[in-house]
C-alpha atoms as a PDB file:
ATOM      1  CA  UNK A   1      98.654 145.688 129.772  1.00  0.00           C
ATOM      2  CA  UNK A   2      96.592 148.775 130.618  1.00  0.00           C
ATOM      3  CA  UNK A   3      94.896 149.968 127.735  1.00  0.00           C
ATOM      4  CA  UNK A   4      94.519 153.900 126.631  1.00  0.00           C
ATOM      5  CA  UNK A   5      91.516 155.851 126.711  1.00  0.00           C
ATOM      6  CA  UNK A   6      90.458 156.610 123.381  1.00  0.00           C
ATOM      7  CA  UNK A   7      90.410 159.789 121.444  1.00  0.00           C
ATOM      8  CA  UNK A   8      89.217 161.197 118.641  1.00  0.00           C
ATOM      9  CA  UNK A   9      90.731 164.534 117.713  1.00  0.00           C
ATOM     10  CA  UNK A  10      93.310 167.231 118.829  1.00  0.00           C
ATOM     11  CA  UNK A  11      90.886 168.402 121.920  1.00  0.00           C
ATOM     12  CA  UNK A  12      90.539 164.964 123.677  1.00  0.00           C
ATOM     13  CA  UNK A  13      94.049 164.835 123.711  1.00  0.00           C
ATOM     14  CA  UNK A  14      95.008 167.389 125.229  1.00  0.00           C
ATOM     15  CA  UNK A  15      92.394 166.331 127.612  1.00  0.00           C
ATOM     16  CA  UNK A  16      94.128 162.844 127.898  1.00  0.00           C
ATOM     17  CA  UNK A  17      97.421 164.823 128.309  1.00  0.00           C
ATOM     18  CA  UNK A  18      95.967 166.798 131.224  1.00  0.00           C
ATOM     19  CA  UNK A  19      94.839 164.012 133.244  1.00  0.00           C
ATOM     20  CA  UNK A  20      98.057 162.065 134.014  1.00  0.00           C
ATOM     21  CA  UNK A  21      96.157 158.929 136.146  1.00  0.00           C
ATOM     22  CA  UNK A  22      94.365 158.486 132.613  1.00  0.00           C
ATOM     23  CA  UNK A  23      97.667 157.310 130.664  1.00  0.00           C
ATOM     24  CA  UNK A  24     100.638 157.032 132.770  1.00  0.00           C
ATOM     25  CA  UNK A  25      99.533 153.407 133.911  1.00  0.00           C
ATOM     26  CA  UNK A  26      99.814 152.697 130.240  1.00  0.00           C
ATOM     27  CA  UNK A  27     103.234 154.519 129.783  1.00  0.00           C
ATOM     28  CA  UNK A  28     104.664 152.391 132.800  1.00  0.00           C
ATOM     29  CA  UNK A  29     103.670 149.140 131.068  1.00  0.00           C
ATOM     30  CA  UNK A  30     105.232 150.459 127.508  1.00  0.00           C
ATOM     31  CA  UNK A  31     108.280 151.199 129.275  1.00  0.00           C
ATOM     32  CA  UNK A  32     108.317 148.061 131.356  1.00  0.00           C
ATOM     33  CA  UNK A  33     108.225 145.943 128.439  1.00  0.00           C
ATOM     34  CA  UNK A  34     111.326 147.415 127.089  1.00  0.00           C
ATOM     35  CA  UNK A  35     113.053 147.098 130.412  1.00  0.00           C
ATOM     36  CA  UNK A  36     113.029 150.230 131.710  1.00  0.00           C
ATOM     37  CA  UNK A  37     110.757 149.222 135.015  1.00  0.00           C
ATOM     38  CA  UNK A  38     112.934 151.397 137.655  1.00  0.00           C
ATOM     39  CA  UNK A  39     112.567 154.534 135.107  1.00  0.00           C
ATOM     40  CA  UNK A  40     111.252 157.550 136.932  1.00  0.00           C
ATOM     41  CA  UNK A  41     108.200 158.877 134.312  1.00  0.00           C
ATOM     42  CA  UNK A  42     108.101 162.586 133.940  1.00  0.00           C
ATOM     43  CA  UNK A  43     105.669 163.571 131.776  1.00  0.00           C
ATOM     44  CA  UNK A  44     105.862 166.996 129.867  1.00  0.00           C
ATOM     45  CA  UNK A  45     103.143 169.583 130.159  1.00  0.00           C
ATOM     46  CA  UNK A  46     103.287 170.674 126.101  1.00  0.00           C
ATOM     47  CA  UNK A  47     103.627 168.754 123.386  1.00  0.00           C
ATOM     48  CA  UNK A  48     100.989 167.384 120.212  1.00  0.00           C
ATOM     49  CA  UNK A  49     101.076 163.977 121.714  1.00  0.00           C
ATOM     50  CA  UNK A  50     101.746 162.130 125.337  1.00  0.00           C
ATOM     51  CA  UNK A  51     105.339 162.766 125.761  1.00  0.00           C
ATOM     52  CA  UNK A  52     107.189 162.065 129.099  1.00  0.00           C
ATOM     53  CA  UNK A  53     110.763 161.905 130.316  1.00  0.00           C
ATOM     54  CA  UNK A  54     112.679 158.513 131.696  1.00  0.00           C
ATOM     55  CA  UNK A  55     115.008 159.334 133.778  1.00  0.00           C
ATOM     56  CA  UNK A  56     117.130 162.028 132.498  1.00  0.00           C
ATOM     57  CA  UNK A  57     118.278 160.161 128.974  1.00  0.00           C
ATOM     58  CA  UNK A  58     115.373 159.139 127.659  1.00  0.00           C
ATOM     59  CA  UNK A  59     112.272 160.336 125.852  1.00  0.00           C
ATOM     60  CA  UNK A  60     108.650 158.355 125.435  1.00  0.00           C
ATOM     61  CA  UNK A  61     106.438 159.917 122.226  1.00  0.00           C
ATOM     62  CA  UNK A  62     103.284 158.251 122.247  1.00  0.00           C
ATOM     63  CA  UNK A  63     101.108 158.954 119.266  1.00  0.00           C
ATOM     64  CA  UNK A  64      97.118 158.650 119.222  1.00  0.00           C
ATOM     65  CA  UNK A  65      95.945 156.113 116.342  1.00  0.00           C
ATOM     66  CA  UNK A  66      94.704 159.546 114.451  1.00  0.00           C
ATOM     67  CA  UNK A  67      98.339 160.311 114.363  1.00  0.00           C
ATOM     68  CA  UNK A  68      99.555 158.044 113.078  1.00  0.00           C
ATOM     69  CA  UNK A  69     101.107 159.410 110.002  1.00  0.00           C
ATOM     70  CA  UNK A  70     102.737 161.522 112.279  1.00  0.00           C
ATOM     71  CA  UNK A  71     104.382 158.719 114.244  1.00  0.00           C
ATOM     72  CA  UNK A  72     105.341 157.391 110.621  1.00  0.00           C
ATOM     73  CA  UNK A  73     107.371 160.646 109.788  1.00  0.00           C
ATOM     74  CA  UNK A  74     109.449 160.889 113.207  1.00  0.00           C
ATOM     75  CA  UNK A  75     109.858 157.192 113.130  1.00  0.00           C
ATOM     76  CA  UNK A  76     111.344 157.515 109.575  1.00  0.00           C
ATOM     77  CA  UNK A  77     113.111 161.074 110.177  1.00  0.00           C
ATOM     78  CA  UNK A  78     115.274 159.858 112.945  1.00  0.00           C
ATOM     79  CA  UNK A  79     116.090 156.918 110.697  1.00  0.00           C
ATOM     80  CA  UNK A  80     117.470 159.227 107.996  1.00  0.00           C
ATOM     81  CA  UNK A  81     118.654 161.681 110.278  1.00  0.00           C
ATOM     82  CA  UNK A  82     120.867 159.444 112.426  1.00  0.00           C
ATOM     83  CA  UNK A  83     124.255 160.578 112.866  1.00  0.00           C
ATOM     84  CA  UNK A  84     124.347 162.271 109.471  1.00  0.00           C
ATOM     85  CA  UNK A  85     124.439 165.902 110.504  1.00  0.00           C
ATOM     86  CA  UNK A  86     127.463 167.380 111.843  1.00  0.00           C
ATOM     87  CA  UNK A  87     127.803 168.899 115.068  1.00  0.00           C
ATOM     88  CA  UNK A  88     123.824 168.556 115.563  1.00  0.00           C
ATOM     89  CA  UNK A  89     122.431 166.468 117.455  1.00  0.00           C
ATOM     90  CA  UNK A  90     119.122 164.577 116.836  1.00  0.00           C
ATOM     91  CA  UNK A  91     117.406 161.491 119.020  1.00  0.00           C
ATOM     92  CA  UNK A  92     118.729 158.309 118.392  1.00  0.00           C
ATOM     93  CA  UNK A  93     115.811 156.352 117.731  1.00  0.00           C
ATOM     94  CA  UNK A  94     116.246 152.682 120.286  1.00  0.00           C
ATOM     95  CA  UNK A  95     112.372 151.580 120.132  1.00  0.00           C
ATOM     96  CA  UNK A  96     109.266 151.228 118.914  1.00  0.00           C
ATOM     97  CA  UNK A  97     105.435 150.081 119.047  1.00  0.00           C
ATOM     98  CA  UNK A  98     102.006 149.423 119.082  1.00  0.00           C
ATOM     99  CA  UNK A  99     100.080 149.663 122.421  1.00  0.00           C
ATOM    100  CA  UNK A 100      96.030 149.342 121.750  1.00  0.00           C
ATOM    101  CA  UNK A 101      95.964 150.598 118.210  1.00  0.00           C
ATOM    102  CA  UNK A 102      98.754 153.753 119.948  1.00  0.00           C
ATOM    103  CA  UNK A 103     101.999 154.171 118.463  1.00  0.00           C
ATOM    104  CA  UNK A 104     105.138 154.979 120.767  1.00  0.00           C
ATOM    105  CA  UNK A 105     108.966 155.461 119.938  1.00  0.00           C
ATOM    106  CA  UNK A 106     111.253 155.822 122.831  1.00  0.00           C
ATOM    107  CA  UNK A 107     114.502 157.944 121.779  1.00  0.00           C
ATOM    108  CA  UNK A 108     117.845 159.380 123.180  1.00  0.00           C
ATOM    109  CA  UNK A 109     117.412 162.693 125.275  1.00  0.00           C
ATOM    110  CA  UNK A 110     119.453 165.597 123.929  1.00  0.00           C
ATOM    111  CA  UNK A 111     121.457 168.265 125.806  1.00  0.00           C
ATOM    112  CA  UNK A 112     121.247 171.473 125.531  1.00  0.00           C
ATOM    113  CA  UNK A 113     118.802 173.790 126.062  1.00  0.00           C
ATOM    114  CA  UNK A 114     115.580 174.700 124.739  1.00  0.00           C
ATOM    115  CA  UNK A 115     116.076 177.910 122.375  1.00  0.00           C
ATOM    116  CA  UNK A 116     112.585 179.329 123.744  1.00  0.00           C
ATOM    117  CA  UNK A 117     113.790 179.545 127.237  1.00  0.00           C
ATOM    118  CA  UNK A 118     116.827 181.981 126.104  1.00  0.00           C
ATOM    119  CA  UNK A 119     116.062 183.443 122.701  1.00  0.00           C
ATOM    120  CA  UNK A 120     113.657 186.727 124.346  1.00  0.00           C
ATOM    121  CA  UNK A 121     116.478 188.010 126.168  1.00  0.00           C
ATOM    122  CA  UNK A 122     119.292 187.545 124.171  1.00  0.00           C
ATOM    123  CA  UNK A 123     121.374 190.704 122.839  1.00  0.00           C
ATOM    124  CA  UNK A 124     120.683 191.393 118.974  1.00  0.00           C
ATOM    125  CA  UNK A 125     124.521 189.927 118.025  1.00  0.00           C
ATOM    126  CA  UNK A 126     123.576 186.724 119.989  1.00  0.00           C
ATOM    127  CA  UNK A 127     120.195 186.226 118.013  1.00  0.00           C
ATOM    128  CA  UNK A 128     121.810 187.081 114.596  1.00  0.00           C
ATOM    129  CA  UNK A 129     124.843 184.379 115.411  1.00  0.00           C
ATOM    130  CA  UNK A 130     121.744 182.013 116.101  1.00  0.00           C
ATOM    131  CA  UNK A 131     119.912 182.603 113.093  1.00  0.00           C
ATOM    132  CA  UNK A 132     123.213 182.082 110.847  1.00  0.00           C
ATOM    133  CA  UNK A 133     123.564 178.559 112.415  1.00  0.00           C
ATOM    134  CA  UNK A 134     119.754 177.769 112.328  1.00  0.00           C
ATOM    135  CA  UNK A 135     120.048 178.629 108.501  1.00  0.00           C
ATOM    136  CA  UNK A 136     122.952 176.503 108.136  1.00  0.00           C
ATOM    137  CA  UNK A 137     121.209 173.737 110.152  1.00  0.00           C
ATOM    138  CA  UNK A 138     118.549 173.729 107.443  1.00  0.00           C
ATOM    139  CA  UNK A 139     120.538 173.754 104.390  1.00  0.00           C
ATOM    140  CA  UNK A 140     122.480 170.922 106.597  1.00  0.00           C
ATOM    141  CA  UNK A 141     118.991 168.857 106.423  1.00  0.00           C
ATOM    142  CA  UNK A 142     118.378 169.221 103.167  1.00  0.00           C
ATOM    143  CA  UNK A 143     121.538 167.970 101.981  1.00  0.00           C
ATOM    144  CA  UNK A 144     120.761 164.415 103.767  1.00  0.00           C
ATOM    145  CA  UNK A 145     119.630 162.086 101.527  1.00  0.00           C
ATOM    146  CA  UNK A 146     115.442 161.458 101.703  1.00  0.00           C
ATOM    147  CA  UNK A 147     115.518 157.602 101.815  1.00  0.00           C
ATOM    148  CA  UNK A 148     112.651 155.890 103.534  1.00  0.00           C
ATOM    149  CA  UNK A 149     111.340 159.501 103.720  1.00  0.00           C
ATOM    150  CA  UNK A 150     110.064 159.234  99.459  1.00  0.00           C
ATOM    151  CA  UNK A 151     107.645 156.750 100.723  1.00  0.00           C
ATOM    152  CA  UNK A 152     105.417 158.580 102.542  1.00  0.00           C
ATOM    153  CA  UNK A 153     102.783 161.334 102.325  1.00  0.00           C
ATOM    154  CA  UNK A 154     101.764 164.073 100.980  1.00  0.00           C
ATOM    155  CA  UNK A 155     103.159 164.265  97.701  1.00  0.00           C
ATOM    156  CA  UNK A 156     104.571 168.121  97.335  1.00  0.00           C
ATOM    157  CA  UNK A 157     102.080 168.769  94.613  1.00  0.00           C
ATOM    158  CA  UNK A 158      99.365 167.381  96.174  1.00  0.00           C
ATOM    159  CA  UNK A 159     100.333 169.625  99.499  1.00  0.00           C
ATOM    160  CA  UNK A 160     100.368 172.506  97.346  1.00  0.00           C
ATOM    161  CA  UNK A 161      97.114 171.927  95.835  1.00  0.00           C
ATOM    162  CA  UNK A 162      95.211 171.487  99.012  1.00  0.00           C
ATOM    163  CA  UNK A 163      96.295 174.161 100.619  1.00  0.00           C
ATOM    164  CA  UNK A 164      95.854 176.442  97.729  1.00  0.00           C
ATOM    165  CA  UNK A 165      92.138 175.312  97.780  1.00  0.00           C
ATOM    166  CA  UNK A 166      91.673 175.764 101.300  1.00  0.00           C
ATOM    167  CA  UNK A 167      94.008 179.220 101.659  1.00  0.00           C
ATOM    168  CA  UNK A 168      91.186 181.565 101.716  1.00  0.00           C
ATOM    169  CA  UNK A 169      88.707 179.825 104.153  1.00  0.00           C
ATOM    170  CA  UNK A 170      91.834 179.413 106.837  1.00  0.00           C
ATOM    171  CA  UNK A 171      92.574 182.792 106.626  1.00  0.00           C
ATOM    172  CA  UNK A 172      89.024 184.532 107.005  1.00  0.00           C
ATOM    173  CA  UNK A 173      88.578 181.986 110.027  1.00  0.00           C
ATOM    174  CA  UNK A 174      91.543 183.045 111.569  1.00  0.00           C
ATOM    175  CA  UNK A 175      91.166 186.686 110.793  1.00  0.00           C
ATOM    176  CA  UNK A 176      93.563 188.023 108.314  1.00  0.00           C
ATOM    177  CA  UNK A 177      93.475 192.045 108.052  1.00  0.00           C
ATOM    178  CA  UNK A 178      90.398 192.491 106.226  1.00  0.00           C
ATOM    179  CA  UNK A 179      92.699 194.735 103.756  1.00  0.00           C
ATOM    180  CA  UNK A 180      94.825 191.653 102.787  1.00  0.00           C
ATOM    181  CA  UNK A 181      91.851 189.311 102.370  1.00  0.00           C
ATOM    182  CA  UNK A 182      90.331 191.323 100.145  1.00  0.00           C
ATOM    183  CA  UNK A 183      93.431 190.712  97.597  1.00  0.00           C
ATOM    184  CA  UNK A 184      94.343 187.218  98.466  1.00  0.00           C
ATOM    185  CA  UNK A 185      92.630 185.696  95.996  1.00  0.00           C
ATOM    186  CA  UNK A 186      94.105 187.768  93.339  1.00  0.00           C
ATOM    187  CA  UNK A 187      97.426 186.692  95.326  1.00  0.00           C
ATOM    188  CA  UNK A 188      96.720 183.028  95.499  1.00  0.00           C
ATOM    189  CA  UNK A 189      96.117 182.823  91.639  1.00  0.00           C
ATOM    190  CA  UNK A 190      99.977 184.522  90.926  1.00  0.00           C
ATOM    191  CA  UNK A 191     100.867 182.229  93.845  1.00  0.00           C
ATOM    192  CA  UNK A 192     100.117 179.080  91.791  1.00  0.00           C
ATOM    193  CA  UNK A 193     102.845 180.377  89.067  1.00  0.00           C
ATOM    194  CA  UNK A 194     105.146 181.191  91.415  1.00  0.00           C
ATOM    195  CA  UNK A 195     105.763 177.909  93.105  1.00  0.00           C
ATOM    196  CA  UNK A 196     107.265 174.780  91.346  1.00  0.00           C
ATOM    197  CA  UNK A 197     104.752 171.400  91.496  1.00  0.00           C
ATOM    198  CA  UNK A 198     107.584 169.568  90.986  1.00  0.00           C
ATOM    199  CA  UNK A 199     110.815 170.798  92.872  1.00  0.00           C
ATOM    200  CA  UNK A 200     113.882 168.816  93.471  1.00  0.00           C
ATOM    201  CA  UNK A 201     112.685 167.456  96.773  1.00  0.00           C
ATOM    202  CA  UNK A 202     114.279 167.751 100.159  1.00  0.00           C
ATOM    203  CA  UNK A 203     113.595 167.045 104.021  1.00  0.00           C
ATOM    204  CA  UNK A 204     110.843 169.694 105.388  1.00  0.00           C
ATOM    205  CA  UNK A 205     110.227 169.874 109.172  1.00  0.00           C
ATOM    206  CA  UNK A 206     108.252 173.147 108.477  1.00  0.00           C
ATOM    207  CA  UNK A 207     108.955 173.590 112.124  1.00  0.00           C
ATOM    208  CA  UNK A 208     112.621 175.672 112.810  1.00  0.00           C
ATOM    209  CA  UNK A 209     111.113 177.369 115.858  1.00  0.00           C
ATOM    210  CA  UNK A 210     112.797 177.997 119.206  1.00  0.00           C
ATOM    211  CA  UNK A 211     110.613 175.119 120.627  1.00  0.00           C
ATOM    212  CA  UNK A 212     112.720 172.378 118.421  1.00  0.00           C
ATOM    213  CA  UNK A 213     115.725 173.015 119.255  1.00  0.00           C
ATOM    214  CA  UNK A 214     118.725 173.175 121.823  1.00  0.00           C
ATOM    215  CA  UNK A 215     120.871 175.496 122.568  1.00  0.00           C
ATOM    216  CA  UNK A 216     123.663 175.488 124.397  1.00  0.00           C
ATOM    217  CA  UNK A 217     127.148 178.188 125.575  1.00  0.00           C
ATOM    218  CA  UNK A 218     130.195 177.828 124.471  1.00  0.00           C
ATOM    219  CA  UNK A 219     133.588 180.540 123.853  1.00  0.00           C
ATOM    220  CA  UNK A 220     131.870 182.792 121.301  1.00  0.00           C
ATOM    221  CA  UNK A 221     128.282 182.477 122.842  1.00  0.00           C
ATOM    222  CA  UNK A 222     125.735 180.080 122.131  1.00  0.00           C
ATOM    223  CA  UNK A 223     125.510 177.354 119.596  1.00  0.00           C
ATOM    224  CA  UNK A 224     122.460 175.621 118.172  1.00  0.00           C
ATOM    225  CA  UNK A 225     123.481 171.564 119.415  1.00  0.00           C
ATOM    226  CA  UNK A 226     120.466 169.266 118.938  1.00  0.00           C
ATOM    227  CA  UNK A 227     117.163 169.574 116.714  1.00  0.00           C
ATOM    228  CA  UNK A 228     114.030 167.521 117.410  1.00  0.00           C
ATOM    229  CA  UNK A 229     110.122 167.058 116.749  1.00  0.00           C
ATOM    230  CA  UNK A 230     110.130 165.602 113.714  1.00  0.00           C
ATOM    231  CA  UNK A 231     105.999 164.502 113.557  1.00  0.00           C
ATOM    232  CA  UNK A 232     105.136 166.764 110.800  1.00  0.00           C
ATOM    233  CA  UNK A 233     108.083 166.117 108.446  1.00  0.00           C
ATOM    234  CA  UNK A 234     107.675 165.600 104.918  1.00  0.00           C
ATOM    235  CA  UNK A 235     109.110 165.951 101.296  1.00  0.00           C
ATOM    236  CA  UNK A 236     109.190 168.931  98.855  1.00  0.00           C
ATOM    237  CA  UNK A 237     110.101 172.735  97.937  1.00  0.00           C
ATOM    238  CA  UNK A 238     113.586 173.418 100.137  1.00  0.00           C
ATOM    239  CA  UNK A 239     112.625 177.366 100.473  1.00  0.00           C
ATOM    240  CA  UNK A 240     109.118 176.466 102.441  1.00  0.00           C
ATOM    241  CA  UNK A 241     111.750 175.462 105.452  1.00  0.00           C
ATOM    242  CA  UNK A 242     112.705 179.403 106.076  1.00  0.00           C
ATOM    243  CA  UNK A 243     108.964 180.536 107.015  1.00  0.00           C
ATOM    244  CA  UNK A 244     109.642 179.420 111.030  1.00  0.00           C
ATOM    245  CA  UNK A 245     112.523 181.184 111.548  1.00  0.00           C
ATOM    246  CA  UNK A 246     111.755 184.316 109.322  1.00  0.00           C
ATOM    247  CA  UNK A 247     108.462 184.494 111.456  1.00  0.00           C
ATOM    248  CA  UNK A 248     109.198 183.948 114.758  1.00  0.00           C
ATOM    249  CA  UNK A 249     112.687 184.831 114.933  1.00  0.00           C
ATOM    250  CA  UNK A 250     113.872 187.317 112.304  1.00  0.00           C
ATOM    251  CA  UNK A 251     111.094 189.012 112.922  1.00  0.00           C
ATOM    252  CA  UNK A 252     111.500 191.508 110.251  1.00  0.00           C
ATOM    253  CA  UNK A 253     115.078 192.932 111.470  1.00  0.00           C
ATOM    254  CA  UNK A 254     117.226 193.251 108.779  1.00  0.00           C
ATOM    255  CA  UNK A 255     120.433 192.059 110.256  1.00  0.00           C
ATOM    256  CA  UNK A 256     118.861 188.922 111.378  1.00  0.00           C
ATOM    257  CA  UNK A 257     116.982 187.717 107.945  1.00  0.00           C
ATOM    258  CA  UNK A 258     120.332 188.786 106.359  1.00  0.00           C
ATOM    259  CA  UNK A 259     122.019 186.527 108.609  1.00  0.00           C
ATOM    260  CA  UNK A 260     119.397 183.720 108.053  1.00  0.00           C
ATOM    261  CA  UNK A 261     119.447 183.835 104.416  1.00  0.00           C
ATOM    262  CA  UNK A 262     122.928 183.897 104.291  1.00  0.00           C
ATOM    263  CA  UNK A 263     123.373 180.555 106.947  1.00  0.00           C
ATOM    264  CA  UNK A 264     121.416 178.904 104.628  1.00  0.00           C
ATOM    265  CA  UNK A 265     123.805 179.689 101.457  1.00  0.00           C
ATOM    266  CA  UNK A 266     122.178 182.808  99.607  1.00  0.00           C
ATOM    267  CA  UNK A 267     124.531 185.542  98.199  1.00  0.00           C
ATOM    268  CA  UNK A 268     123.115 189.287  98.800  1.00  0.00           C
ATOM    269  CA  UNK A 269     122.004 188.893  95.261  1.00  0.00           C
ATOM    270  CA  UNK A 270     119.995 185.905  95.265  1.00  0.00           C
ATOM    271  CA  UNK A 271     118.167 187.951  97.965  1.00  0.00           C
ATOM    272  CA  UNK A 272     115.663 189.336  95.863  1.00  0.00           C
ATOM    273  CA  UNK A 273     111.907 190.248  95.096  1.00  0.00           C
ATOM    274  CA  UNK A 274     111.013 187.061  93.482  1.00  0.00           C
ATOM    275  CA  UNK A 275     112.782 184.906  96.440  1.00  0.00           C
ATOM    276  CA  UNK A 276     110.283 187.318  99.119  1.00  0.00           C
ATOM    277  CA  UNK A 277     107.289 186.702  97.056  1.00  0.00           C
ATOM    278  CA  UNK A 278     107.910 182.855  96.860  1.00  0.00           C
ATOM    279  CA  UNK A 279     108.102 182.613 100.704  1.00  0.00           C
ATOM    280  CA  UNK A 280     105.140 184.905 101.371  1.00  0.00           C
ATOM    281  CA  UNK A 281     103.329 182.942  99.373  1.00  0.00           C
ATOM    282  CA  UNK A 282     104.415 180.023 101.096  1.00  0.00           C
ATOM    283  CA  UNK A 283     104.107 181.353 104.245  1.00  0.00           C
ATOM    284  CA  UNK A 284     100.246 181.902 103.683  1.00  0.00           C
ATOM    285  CA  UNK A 285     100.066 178.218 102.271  1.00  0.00           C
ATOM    286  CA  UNK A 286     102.284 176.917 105.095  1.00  0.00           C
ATOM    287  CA  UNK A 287     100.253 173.813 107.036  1.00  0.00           C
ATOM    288  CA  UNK A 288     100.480 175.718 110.160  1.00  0.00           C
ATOM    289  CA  UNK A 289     100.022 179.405 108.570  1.00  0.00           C
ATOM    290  CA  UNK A 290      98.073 182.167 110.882  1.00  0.00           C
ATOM    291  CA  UNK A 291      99.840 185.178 109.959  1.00  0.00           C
ATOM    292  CA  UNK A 292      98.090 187.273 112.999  1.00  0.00           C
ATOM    293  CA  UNK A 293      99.617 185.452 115.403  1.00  0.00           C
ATOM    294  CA  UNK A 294     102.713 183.992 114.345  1.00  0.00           C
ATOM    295  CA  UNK A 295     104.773 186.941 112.369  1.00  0.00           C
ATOM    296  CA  UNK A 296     106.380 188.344 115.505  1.00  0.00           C
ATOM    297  CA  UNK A 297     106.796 191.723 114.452  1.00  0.00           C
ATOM    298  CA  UNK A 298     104.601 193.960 117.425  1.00  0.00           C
ATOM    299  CA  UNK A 299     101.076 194.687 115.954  1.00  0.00           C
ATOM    300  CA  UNK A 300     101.872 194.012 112.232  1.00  0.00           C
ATOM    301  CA  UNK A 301      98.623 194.846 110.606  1.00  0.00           C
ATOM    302  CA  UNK A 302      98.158 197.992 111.434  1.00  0.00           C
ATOM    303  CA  UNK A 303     101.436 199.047 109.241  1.00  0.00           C
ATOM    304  CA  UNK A 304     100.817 197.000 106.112  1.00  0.00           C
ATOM    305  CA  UNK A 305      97.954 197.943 103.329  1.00  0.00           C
ATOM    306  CA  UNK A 306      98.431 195.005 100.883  1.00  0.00           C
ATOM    307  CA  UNK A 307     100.873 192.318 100.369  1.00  0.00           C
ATOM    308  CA  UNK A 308     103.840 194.124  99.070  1.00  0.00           C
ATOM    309  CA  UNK A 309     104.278 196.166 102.372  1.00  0.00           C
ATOM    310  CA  UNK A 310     103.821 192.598 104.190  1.00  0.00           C
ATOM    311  CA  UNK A 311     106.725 191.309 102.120  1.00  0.00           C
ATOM    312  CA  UNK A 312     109.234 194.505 102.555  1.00  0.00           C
ATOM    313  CA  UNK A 313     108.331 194.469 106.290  1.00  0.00           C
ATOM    314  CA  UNK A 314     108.949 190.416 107.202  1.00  0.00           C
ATOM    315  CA  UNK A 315     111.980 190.520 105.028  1.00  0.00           C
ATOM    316  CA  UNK A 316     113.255 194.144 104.781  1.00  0.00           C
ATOM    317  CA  UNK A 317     116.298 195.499 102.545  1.00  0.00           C
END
């Protein structure tokens, strides 16, 4: 079998990715074994790891050896996930492997949709319908029992921890308003009370973003119908789950975090100062946190002054 280049970090492979000749030999043996030899390979330009299309149903994910936890949490996601969430679709999960110390799962294609590709233009009724269902998607998730998912890595506590230590450093590298650096580590240290070590745990994609899932029209408008991406799942605090969409969606319109919130199963009243602290805390804590460039409310830091204007104007009255 042809064997895959090898690659040591993030950069490499997207190198890897780039270069097609480089890994598609390798793809077409994968697939070959598992007797899909006709299969026209279509291989998508975005992605964290080599993902391509077979035929129109199926989907190949293959996953660098440095990824491999990651392959571990889709692998075991779409395990737990599998028919379990009503109305939502997820991959079916129908193989997986080893290829040259590479990991590779080949899954059902969903239809639908990707939410990216409609969610700029739609009217503001349209988005604040989508954001109910996305928050009742979540709270669908986290009902599903964890099951293989308890077994693997990192530990909530342990997540917290790390990123505590590490909060400040991200944040001057990636440029936080010098204003709000200043007081984060005043922040971080009420932070650390805020947040339970030891929550009743749940499943966390940390990733309800237009990019993960489908969308598709229907009588009333359009419907979230299939979720996916499931690499960076893990275990813990159920609240961290509503930083993607209140960043990149709600965008600090009140109709559409009330609409969120309220998906998800929170009265007006539960709605208060104490919930918005928790999740800006978490949302400067979140794996993936860079503030600048990911709260999507037009040139944020020039309106806030410290962190309790950030809070009222991410998730307004």
């Amino acid at each position: 079998m042809t064997a895959l280049p090898l690659v040591a970090n993030g950069a490499q492979l997207r190198q890897l990715r780039a270069d097609e000749t480089r890994w598609l030999p390798a793809a077409r043996d994968i697939v070959r074994a598992h007797g899909y030899g006709d299969a026209r390979l279509v291989p998508f330009a975005a992605g964290t790891n080599l993902v391509l299309a077979l035929n129109d149903g199926l989907i190949l994910k293959i996953f660098p050896p440095f990824y491999r936890g990651k392959f571990q949490s889709e692998r075991a996601t779409l395990r737990v996930l599998a028919r379990r969430l009503a109305d939502i679709a997820t991959p079916e999960l129908l193989h997986e492997g080893e290829h040259g110390g590479w990991s590779y799962l080949i899954m059902t294609r969903l239809d639908g949709i990707p939410a990216s590709d409609v969610w700029p233009q739609l009217p503001e009724p349209d988005k604040e319908r989508l954001l109910r269902q996305v928050g009742q998607v979540i709270a669908s998730v986290q009902r599903v029992p964890l099951g293989e998912l308890l077994t693997l890595g990192p530990r909530w506590s342990d997540f917290l921890r790390e990123q505590l230590a590490g909060c400040y450093a991200r944040h001057q590298r990636l440029g936080l308003p010098p204003a709000l650096l200043a007081q984060l580590g005043g922040f971080l240290q009420d932070a650390a009370g805020m947040l339970p070590a030891n929550p009743q745990p749940v499943i966390l994609t940390g990733e309800y973003i237009p990019e993960n899932f489908l969308v598709a029209r229907d009588g009333e408008g359009w419907r979230v119908r299939g979720l996916f991406d499931f690499g960076d799942v893990m275990v813990g605090f159920d609240e961290y789950d509503l930083l993607g969409p209140s960043a990149f969606m709600a965008a600090g319109h009140p109709g559409r975090v009330r609409a969120l919130f309220e998906g998800y199963g929170f009265a007006r009243d539960d709605m208060t100062w104490q919930l918005k602290r928790r999740l800006l805390a978490l949302m400067l804590l979140h794996q993936a946190s860079d503030p600048v460039r990911h709260i999507c409310i037009p040139d944020w830091p020039a309106k806030v002054r410290d962190f309790d204007e950030l809070q009222a104007l991410i998730w307004p009255e």
